[in-house]
Protein backbone atom coordinates (compact mmCIF):
# COMPACT_ATOMS: atom_id res chain seq x y z
CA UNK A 1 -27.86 -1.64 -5.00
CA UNK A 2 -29.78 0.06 -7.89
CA UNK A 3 -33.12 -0.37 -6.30
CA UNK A 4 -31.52 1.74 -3.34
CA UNK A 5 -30.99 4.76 -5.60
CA UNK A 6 -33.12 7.87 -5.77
CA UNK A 7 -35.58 7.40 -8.46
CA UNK A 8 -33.73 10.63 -10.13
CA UNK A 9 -30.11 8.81 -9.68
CA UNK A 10 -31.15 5.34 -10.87
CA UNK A 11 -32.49 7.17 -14.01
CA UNK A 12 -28.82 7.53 -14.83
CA UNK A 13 -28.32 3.74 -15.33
CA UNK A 14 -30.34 3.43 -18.70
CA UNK A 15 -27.65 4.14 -22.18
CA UNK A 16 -30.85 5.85 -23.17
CA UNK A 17 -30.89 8.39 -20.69
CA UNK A 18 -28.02 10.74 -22.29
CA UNK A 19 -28.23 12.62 -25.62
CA UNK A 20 -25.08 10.41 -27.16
CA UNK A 21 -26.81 7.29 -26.37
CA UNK A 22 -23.35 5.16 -24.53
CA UNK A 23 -22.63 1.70 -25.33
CA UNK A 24 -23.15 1.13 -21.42
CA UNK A 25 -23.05 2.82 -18.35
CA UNK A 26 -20.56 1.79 -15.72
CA UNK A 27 -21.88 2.52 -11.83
CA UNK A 28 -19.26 3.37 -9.19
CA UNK A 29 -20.40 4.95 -5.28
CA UNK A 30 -18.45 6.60 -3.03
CA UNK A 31 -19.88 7.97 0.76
CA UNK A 32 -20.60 11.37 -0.84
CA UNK A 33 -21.05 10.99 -4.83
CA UNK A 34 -22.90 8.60 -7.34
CA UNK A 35 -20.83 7.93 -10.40
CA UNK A 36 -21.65 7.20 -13.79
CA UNK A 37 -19.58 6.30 -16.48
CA UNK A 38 -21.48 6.69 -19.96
CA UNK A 39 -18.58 5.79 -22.10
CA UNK A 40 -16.88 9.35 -22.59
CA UNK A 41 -18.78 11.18 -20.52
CA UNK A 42 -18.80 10.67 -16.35
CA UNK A 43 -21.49 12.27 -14.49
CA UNK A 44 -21.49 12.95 -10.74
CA UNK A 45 -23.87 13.20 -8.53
CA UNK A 46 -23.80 14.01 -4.62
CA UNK A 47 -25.65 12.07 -2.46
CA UNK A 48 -28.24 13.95 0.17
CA UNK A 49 -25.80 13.52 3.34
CA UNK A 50 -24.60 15.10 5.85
CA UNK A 51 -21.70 14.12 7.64
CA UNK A 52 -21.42 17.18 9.67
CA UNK A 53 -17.95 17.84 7.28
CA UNK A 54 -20.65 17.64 4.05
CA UNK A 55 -24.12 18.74 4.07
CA UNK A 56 -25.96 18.07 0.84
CA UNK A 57 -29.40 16.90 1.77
CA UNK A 58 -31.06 19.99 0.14
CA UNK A 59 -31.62 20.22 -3.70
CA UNK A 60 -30.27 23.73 -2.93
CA UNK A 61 -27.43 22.82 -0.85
CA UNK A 62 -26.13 19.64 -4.07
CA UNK A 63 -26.54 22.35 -6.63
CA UNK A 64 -24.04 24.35 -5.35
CA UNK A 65 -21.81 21.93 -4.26
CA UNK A 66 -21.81 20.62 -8.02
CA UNK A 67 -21.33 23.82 -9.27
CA UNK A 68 -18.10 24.94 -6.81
CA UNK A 69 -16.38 21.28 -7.66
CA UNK A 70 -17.34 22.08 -11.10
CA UNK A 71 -15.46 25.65 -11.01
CA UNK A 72 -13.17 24.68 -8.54
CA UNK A 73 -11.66 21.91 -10.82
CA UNK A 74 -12.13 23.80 -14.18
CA UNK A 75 -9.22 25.76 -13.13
CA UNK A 76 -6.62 23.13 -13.84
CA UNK A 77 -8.87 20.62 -15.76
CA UNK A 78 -11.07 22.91 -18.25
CA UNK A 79 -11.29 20.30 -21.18
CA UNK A 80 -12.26 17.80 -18.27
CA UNK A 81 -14.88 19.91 -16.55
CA UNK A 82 -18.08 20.43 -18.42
CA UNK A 83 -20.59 21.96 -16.01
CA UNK A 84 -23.30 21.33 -14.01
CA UNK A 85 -26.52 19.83 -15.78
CA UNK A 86 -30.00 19.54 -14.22
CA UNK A 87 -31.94 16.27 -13.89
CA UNK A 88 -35.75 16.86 -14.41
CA UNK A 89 -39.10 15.23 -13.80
CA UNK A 90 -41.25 15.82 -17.24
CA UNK A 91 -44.58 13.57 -17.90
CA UNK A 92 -43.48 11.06 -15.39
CA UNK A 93 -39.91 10.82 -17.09
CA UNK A 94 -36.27 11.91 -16.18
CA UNK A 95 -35.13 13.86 -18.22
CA UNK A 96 -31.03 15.34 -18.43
CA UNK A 97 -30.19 19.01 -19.24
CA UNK A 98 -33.90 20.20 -18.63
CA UNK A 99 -34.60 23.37 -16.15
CA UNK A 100 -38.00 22.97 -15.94
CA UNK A 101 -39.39 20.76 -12.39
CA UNK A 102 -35.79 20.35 -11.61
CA UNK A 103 -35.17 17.17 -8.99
CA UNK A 104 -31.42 16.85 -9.42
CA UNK A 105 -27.60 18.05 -10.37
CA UNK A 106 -25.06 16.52 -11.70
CA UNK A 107 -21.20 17.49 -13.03
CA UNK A 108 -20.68 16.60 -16.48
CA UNK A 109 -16.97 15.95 -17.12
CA UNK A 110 -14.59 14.35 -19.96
CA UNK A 111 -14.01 10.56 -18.90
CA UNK A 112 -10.19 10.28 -18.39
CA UNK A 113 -9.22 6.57 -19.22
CA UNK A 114 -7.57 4.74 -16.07
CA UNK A 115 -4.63 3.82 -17.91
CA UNK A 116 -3.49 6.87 -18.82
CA UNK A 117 -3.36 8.31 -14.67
CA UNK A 118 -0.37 8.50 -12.98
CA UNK A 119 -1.07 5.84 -10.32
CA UNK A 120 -1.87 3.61 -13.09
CA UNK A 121 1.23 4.14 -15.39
CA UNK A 122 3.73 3.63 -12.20
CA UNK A 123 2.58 0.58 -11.70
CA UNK A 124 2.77 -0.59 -15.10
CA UNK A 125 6.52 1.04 -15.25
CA UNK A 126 5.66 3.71 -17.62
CA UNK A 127 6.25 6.76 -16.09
CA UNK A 128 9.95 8.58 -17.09
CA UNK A 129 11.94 11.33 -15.29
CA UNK A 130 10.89 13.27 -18.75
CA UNK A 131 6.90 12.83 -17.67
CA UNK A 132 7.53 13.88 -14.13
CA UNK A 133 9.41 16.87 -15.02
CA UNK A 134 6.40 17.85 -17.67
CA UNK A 135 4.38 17.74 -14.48
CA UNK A 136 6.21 19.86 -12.24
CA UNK A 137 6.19 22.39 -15.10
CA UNK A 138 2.38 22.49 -15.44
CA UNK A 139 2.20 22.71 -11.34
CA UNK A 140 3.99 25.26 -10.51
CA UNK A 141 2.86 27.07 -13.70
CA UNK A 142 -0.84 26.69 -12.05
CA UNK A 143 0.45 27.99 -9.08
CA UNK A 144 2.02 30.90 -9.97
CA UNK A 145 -1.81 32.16 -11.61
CA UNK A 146 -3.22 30.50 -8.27
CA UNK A 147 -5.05 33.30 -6.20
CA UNK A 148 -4.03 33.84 -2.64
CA UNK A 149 -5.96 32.83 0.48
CA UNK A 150 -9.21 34.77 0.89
CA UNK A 151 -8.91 34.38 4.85
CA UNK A 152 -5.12 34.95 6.38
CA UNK A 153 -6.17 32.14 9.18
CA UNK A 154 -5.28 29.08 6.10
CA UNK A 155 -2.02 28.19 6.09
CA UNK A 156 -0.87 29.92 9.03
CA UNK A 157 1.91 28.15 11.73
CA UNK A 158 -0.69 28.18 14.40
CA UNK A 159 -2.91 26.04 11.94
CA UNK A 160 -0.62 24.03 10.50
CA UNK A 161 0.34 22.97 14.41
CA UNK A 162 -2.77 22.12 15.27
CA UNK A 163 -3.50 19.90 12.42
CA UNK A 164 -0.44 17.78 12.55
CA UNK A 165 -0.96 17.69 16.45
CA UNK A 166 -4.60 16.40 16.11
CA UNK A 167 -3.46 13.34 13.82
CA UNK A 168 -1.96 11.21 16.54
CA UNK A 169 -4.81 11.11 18.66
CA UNK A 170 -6.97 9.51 16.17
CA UNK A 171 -4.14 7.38 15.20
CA UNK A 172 -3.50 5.76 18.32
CA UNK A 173 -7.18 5.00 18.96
CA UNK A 174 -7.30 3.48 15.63
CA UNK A 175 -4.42 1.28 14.94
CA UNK A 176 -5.31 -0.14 18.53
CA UNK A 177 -1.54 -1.69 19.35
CA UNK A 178 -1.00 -2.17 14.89
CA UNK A 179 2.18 0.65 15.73
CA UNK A 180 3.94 0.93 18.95
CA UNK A 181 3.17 3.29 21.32
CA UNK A 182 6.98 4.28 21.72
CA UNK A 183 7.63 5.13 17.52
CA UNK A 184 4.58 7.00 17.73
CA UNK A 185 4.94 8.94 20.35
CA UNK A 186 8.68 9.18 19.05
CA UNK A 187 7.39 10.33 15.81
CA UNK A 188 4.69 12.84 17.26
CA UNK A 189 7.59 14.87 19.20
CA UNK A 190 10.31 15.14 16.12
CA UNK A 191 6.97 16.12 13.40
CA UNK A 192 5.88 18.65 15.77
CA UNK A 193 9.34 19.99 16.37
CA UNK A 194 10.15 20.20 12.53
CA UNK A 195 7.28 22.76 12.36
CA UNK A 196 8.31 24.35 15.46
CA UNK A 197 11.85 24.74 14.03
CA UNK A 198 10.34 26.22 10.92
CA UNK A 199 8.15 29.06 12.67
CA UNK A 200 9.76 31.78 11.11
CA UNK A 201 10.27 30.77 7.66
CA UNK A 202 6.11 29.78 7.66
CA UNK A 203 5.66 33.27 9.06
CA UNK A 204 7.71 34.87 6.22
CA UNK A 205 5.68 32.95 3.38
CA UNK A 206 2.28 33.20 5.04
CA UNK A 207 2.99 37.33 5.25
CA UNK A 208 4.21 36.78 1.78
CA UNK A 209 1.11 35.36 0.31
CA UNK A 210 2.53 31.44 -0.48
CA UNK A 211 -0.77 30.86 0.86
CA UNK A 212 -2.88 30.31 -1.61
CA UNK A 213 -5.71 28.03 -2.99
CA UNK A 214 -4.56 25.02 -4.35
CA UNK A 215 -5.77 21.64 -5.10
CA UNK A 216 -5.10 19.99 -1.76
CA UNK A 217 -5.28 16.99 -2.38
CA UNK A 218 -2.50 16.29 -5.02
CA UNK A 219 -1.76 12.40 -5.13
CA UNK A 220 -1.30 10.13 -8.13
CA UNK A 221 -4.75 8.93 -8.33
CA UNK A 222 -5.57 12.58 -9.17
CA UNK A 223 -3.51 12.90 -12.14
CA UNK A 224 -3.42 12.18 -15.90
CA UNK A 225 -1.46 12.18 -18.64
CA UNK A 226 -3.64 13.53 -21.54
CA UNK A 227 -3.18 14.39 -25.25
CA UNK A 228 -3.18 18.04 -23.61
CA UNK A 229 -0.57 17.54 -21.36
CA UNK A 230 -0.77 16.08 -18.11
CA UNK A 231 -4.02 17.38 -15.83
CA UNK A 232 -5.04 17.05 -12.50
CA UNK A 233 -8.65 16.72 -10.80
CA UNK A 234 -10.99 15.73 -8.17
CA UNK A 235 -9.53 19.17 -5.85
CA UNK A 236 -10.69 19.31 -2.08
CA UNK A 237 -14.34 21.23 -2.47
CA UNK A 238 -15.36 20.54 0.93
CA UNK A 239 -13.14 21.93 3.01
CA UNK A 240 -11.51 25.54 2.05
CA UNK A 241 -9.06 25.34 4.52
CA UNK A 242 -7.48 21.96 3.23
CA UNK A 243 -7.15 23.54 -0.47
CA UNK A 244 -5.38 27.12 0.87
CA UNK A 245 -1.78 26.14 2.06
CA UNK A 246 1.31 26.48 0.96
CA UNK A 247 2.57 25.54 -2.38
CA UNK A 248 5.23 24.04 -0.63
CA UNK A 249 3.09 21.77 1.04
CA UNK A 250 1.47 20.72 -2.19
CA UNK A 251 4.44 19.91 -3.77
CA UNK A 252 5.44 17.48 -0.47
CA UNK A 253 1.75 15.88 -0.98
CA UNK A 254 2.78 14.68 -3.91
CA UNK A 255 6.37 13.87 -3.76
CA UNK A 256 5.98 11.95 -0.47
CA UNK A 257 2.57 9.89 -2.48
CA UNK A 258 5.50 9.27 -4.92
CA UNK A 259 7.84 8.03 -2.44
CA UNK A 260 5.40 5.29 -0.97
CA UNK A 261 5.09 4.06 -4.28
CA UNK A 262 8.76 2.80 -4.55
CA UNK A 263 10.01 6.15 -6.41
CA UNK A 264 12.11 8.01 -4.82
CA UNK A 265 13.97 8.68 -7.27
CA UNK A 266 10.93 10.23 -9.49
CA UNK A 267 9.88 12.14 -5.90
CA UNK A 268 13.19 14.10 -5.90
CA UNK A 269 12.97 14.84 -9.97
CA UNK A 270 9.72 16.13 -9.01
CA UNK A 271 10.21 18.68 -6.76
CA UNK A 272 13.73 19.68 -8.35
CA UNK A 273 11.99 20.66 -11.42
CA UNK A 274 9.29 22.22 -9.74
CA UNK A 275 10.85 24.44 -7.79
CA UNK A 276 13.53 25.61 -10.78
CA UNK A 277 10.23 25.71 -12.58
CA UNK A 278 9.04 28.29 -10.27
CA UNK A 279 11.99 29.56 -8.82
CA UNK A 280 10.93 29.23 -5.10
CA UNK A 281 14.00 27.89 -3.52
CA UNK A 282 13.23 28.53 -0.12
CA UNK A 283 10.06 25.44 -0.45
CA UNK A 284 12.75 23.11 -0.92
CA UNK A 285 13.53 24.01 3.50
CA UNK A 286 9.71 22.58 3.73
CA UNK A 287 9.46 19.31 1.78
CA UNK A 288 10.96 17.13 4.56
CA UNK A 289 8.54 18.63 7.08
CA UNK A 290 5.58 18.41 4.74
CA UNK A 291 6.21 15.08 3.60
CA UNK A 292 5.85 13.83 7.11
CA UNK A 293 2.75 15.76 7.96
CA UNK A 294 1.31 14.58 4.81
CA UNK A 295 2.45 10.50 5.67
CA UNK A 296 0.70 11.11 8.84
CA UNK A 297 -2.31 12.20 7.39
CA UNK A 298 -2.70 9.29 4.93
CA UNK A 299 -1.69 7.22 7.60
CA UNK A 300 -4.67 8.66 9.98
CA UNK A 301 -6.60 8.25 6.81
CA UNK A 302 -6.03 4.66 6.02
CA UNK A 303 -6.14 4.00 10.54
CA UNK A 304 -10.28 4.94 9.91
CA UNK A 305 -10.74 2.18 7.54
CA UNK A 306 -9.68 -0.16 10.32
CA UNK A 307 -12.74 0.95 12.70
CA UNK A 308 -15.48 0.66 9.61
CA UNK A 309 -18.07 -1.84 10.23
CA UNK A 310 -18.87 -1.79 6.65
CA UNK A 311 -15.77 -2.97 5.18
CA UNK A 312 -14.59 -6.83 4.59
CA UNK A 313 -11.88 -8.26 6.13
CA UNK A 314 -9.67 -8.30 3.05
CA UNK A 315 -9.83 -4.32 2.80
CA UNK A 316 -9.09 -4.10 6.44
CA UNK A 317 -5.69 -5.79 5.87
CA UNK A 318 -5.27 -3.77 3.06
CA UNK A 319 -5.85 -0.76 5.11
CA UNK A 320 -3.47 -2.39 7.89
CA UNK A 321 -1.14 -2.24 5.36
CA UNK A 322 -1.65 1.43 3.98
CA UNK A 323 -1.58 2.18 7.73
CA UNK A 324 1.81 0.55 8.21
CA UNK A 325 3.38 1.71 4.82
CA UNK A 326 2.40 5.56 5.72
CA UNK A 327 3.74 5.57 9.48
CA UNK A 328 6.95 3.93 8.35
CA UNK A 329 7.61 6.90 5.87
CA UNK A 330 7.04 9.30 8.50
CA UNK A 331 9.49 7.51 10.83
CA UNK A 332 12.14 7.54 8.17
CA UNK A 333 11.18 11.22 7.28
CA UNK A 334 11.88 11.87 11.35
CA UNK A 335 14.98 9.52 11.32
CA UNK A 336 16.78 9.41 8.27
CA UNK A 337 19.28 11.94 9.23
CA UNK A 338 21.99 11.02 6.74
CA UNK A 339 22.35 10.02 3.33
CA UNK A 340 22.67 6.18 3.34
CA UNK A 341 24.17 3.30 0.43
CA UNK A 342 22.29 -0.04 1.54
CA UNK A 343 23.08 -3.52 -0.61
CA UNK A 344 21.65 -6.84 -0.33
CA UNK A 345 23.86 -9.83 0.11
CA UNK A 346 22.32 -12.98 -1.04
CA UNK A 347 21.71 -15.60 -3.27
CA UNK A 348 19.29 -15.88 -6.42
CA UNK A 349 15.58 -16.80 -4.45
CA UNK A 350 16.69 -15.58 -0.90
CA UNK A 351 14.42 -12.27 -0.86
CA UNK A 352 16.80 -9.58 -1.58
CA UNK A 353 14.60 -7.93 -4.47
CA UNK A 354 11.08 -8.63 -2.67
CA UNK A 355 12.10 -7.03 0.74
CA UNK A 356 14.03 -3.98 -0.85
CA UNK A 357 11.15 -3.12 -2.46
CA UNK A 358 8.71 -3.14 0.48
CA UNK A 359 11.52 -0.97 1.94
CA UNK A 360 11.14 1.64 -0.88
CA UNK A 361 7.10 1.85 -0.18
CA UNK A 362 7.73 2.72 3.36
CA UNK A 363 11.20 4.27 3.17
CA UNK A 364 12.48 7.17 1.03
CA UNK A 365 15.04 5.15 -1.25
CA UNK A 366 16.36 4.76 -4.31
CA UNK A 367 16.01 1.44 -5.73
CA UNK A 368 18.51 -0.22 -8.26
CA UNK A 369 18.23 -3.59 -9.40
CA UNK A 370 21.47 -5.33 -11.11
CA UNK A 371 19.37 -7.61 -13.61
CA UNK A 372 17.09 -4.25 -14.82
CA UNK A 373 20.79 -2.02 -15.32
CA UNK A 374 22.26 -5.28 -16.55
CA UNK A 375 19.62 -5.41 -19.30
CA UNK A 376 19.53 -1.77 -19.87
CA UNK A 377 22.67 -1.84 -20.16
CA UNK A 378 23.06 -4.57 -22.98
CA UNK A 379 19.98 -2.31 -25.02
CA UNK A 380 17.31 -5.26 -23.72
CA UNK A 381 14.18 -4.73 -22.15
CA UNK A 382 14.07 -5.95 -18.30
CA UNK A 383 10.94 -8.10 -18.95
CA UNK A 384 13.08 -10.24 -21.67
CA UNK A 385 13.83 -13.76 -20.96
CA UNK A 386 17.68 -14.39 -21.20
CA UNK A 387 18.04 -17.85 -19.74
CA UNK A 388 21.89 -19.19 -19.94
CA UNK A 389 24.30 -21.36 -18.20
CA UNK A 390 25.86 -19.52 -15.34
CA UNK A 391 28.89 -17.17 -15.93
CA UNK A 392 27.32 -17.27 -19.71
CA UNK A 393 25.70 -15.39 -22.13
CA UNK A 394 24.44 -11.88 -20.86
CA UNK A 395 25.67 -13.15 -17.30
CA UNK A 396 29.83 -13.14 -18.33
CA UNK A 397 32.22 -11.90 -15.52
CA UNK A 398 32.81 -9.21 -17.58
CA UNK A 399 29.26 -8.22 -18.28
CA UNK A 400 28.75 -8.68 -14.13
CA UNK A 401 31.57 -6.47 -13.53
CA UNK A 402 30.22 -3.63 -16.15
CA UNK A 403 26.83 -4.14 -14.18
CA UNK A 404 28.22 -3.46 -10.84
CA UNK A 405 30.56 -0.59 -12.07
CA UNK A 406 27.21 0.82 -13.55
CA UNK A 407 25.14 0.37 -10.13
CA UNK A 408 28.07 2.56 -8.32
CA UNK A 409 27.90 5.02 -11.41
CA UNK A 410 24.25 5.69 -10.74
CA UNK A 411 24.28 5.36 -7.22
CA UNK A 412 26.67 7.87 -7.08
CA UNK A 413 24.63 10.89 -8.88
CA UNK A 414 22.16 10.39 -6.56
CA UNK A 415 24.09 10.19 -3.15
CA UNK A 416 25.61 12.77 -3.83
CA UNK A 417 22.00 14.92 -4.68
CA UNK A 418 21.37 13.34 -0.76
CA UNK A 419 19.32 11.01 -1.42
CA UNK A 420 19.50 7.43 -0.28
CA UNK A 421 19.85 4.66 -2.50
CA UNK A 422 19.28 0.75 -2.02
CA UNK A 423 21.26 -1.70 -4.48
CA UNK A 424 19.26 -4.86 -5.00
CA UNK A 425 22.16 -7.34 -6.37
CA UNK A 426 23.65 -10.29 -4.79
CA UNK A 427 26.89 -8.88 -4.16
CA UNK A 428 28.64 -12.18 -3.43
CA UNK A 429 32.15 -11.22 -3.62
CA UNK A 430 34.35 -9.16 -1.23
CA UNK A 431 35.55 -6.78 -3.89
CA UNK A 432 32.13 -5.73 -4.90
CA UNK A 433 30.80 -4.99 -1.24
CA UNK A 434 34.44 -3.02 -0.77
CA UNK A 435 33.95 -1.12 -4.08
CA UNK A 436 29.94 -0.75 -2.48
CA UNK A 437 31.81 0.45 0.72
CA UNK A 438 34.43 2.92 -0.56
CA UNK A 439 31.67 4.68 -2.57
CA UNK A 440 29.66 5.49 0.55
CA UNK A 441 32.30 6.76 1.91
CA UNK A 442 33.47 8.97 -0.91
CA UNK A 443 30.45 10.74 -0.92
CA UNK A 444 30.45 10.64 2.89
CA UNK A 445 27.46 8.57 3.30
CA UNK A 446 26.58 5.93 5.97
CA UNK A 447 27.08 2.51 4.46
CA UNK A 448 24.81 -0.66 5.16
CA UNK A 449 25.12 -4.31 4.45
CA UNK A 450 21.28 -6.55 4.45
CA UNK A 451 22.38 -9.98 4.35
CA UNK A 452 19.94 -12.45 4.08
CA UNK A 453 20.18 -16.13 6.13
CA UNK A 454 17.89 -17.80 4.34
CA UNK A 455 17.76 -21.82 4.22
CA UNK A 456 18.49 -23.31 0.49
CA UNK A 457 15.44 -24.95 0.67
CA UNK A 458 13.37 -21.62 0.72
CA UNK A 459 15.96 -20.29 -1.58
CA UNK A 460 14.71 -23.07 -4.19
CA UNK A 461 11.12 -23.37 -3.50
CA UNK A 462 10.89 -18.83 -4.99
CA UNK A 463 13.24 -20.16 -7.67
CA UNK A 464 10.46 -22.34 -8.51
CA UNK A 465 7.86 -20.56 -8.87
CA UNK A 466 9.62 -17.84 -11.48
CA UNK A 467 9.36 -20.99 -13.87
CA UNK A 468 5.78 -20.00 -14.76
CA UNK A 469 5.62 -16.71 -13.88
CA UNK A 470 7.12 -13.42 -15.15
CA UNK A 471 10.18 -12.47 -13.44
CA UNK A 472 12.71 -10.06 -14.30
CA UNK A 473 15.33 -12.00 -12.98
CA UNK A 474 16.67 -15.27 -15.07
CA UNK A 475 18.07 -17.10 -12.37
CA UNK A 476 17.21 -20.57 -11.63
CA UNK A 477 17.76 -23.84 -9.41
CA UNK A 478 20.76 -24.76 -11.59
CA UNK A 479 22.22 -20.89 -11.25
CA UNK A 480 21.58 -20.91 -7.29
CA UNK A 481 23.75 -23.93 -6.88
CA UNK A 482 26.41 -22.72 -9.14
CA UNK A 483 26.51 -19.45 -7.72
CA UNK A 484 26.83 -20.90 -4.04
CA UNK A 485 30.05 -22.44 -4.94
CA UNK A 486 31.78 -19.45 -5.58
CA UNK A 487 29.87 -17.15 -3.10
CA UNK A 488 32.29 -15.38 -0.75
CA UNK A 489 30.90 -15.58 2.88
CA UNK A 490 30.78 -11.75 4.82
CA UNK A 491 34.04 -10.87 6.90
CA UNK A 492 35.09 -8.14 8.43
CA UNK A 493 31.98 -6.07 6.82
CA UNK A 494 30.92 -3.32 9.10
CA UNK A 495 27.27 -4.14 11.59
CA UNK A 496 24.87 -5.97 9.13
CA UNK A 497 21.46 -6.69 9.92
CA UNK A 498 20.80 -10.62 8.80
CA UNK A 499 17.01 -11.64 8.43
CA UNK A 500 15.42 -14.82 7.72
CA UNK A 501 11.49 -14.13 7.72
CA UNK A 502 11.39 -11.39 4.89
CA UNK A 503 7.54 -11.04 5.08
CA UNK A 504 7.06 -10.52 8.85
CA UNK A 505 6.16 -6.79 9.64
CA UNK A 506 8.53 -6.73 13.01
CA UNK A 507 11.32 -8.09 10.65
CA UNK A 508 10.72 -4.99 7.99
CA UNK A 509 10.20 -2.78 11.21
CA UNK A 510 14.11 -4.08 12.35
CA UNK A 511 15.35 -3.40 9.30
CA UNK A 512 14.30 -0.06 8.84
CA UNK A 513 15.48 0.91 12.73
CA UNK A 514 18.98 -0.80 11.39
CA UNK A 515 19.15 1.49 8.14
CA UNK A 516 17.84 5.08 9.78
CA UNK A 517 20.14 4.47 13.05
């Protein structure tokens, strides 16, 4: 790969290249940049295409592009962004920061460690309600100094239409039978008639000047936590009319990239605290129908990857996946009408905690887990190991009934905020799936039961493999069997859907059709 590079680009690769001399130099390509990691320093460079959406195959055309991603960034990221530094050719040498017999430009930024950005800490369970509201804070106080849309066509209804229109075309070439042809189609006419329903109320805000130029492209992988607060990077440069919308449609970018990580829960902290931070009430009318558009993009994103000849096979199911994940949102974004309480019913190693959380990355839910509030609960952390005989120890009836009584406590403040909430526990009596019941319909909420008919067999070959491996639950072979003698079989429980292959995609597809219908 480095003999590929430009002679100017490669010179990049040598520690001895930059003024502060780095330990090493880490390479990393994209289709339109070169990247260089020189221990705290990054350095960008664009690469001489043109993709008919880029042009940079000038010296002319790359300088300016590295100087507009440089300003363009250094409005929310100034301790990140640097400037633009020249690359010149002196006595047969490249030399960086020199103006004379320039051959190249690059943007000199602050490296930002990976484990301090947002995608990073949520997986790695780091990431608090506290963090998320700091965030919304230093969003919405970047858009209120934001300028408004140099040209009144971003943003408008007539654009926004046509862009959400023109993503199910490529998506249905793409995916090439991956979704059906009846959700999508389904999903095409309720997306397009949110934004038709919302005509006036995008009129009033474009005339109003909640146009205005953004970042847009506000996901987690574009965010970190610093000693300076949290800051976000890497804006759209390319396109102007992707970076002037709404700052309600912002805010949905990033609370919908939120919900197909699994948090729901942070998604809805998010934009509550953003928009008291700001005080624009009427966005919250738009997040739904932003959220969707915004799925659908990703979605028509991911569905490109599919038709590149130069990717393996293992990032093409990766991108089946993505592809998947992102269409399912928007279906639930279309079709979750009401407010819904799911629960598992199951025992230890059926499933219940893998599938509910592959329904949280492609469905808008809360997710509570009995043996993280359990240990929570007790003042332990949920990674701690508290193996015990059954009914024993940290597992008592009494601490199980405190557990439950705390998933209906918690449950509760968010149904009745209207958003939907999954409880991953085994609920194995009738008492606690009637106590699960009566809350729903306290809060008037529609209630659903996922029971899982799994053989014992299966049940004991997951319990299995948690004897090596980290697992938040305790349970065990000798728990299972314990537990199935006093496990209270479903009757008269309202429709339930009952599944037995938890990682086929049809069976994931079923039970999301069960829980928005």
């Amino acid at each position: 790969m480095e003999n590929k590079l430009p002679p100017a680009v490669a010179a990049f690769l040598a520690p001895s290249f930059y003024a502060h001399k780095p330990q090493q130099v880490q390479f990393i390509q994209t289709h339109i940049s070169y990247i260089f990691i020189a221990d705290e320093l990054v350095y960008k460079v664009k690469k001489a295409v043109n993709y008919g959406w880029v042009d940079y195959q000038s010296l002319k055309k790359r300088k300016l592009a590295c100087q507009l991603e440089n300003d363009l960034n250094a409005r929310f990221s100034p301790e990140v962004y640097l400037g633009v530094v020249p690359v010149s050719l002196e006595n047969g040498q490249y030399v960086l920061g020199s103006h004379q017999n320039i051959t190249e430009y690059a943007v000199k930024m602050t490296h930002l460690p990976q484990e301090n950005m947002l995608d990073y800490m949520l997986q790695n369970g780091q990431i608090s309600i506290q963090n998320i509201q700091e965030l919304a804070s230093y969003i919405a106080s970047l858009h209120k100094k934001a300028l408004p849309a140099a040209d009144k066509v971003y943003g408008s209804y007539q654009q926004i239409f046509q862009n959400a229109a023109e993503n199910f075309p490529d998506i249905l070439k793409n995916t090439c039978g991956l979704l059906s042809r009846k959700d999508l189609a389904k999903v095409q006419t309720i997306s397009l008639a949110m934004i038709r329903a919302n005509k006036v109320l995008l009129d009033k805000r474009h005339q109003n000047e909640h146009i205005k130029d953004l970042h847009g492209d506000l996901h987690t992988a574009h965010i970190c936590f610093t000693s300076y607060g949290p800051r976000i990077y890497d804006c759209i440069d390319f396109n102007t009319a992707f970076r002037c919308i709404d700052n309600a449609a912002e805010v949905a970018f990033l609370a919908m990239d939120l919900d197909s990580k699994g948090r729901a829960d942070l998604s809805a902290a998010f934009v509550q605290a953003y928009i008291e931070a700001c005080g624009d009430y009427q966005a919250q009318e738009l997040i739904t129908m932003y959220k969707t558009y915004y799925a659908l993009v990703r979605c028509k994103v991911a569905s490109f990857e599919l038709k590149d000849p130069d990717i393996n096979y293992r990032q093409k199911r990766a991108a089946r996946a993505k592809v998947r994940n992102y269409f399912n949102l928007a279906y639930t974004y279309c079709l979750l009408l009401k407010t819904v309480l799911a629960i598992t019913v199951g025992l230890s190693g059926c499933g219940k905690s893998t599938l509910a959380q592959m329904l949280c990355h492609q469905m808008p839910l809360v997710y509570l887990n009995s043996d993280i509030i359990r240990k929570e609960m007790l003042g332990l952390n949920s990674q701690d190991t508290c193996r015990t005989k059954f009914n024993s120890g940290i597992y008592t009836l009494e601490n199980t009934q405190k557990t439950y009584c705390r998933l209906y406590k918690i449950a509760q403040a968010y149904l009745q905020t209207g958003q939907s909430v999954i409880i991953d526990a085994s609920f194995g009596k009738h008492q606690q799936r009637n106590s699960a019941k009566q809350l729903a319909e306290r809060n008037g909420v529609d209630f659903k039961i996922i029971e899982f008919d799994v053989p014992d067999a299966t049940c004991l070959l997951n319990l299995s493999r948690r004897k090596d491996g980290k697992s938040i639950s305790d349970a065990r072979a000798d728990t299972f069997f314990e537990q199935k003698k006093s496990f209270e079989t479903l009757k008269d429980a309202p429709k339930h859907a009952i599944i037995s292959k938890i990682r086929s995609y049809r069976t994931i597809k079923e039970i999301i059709d069960y829980l928005v219908s």
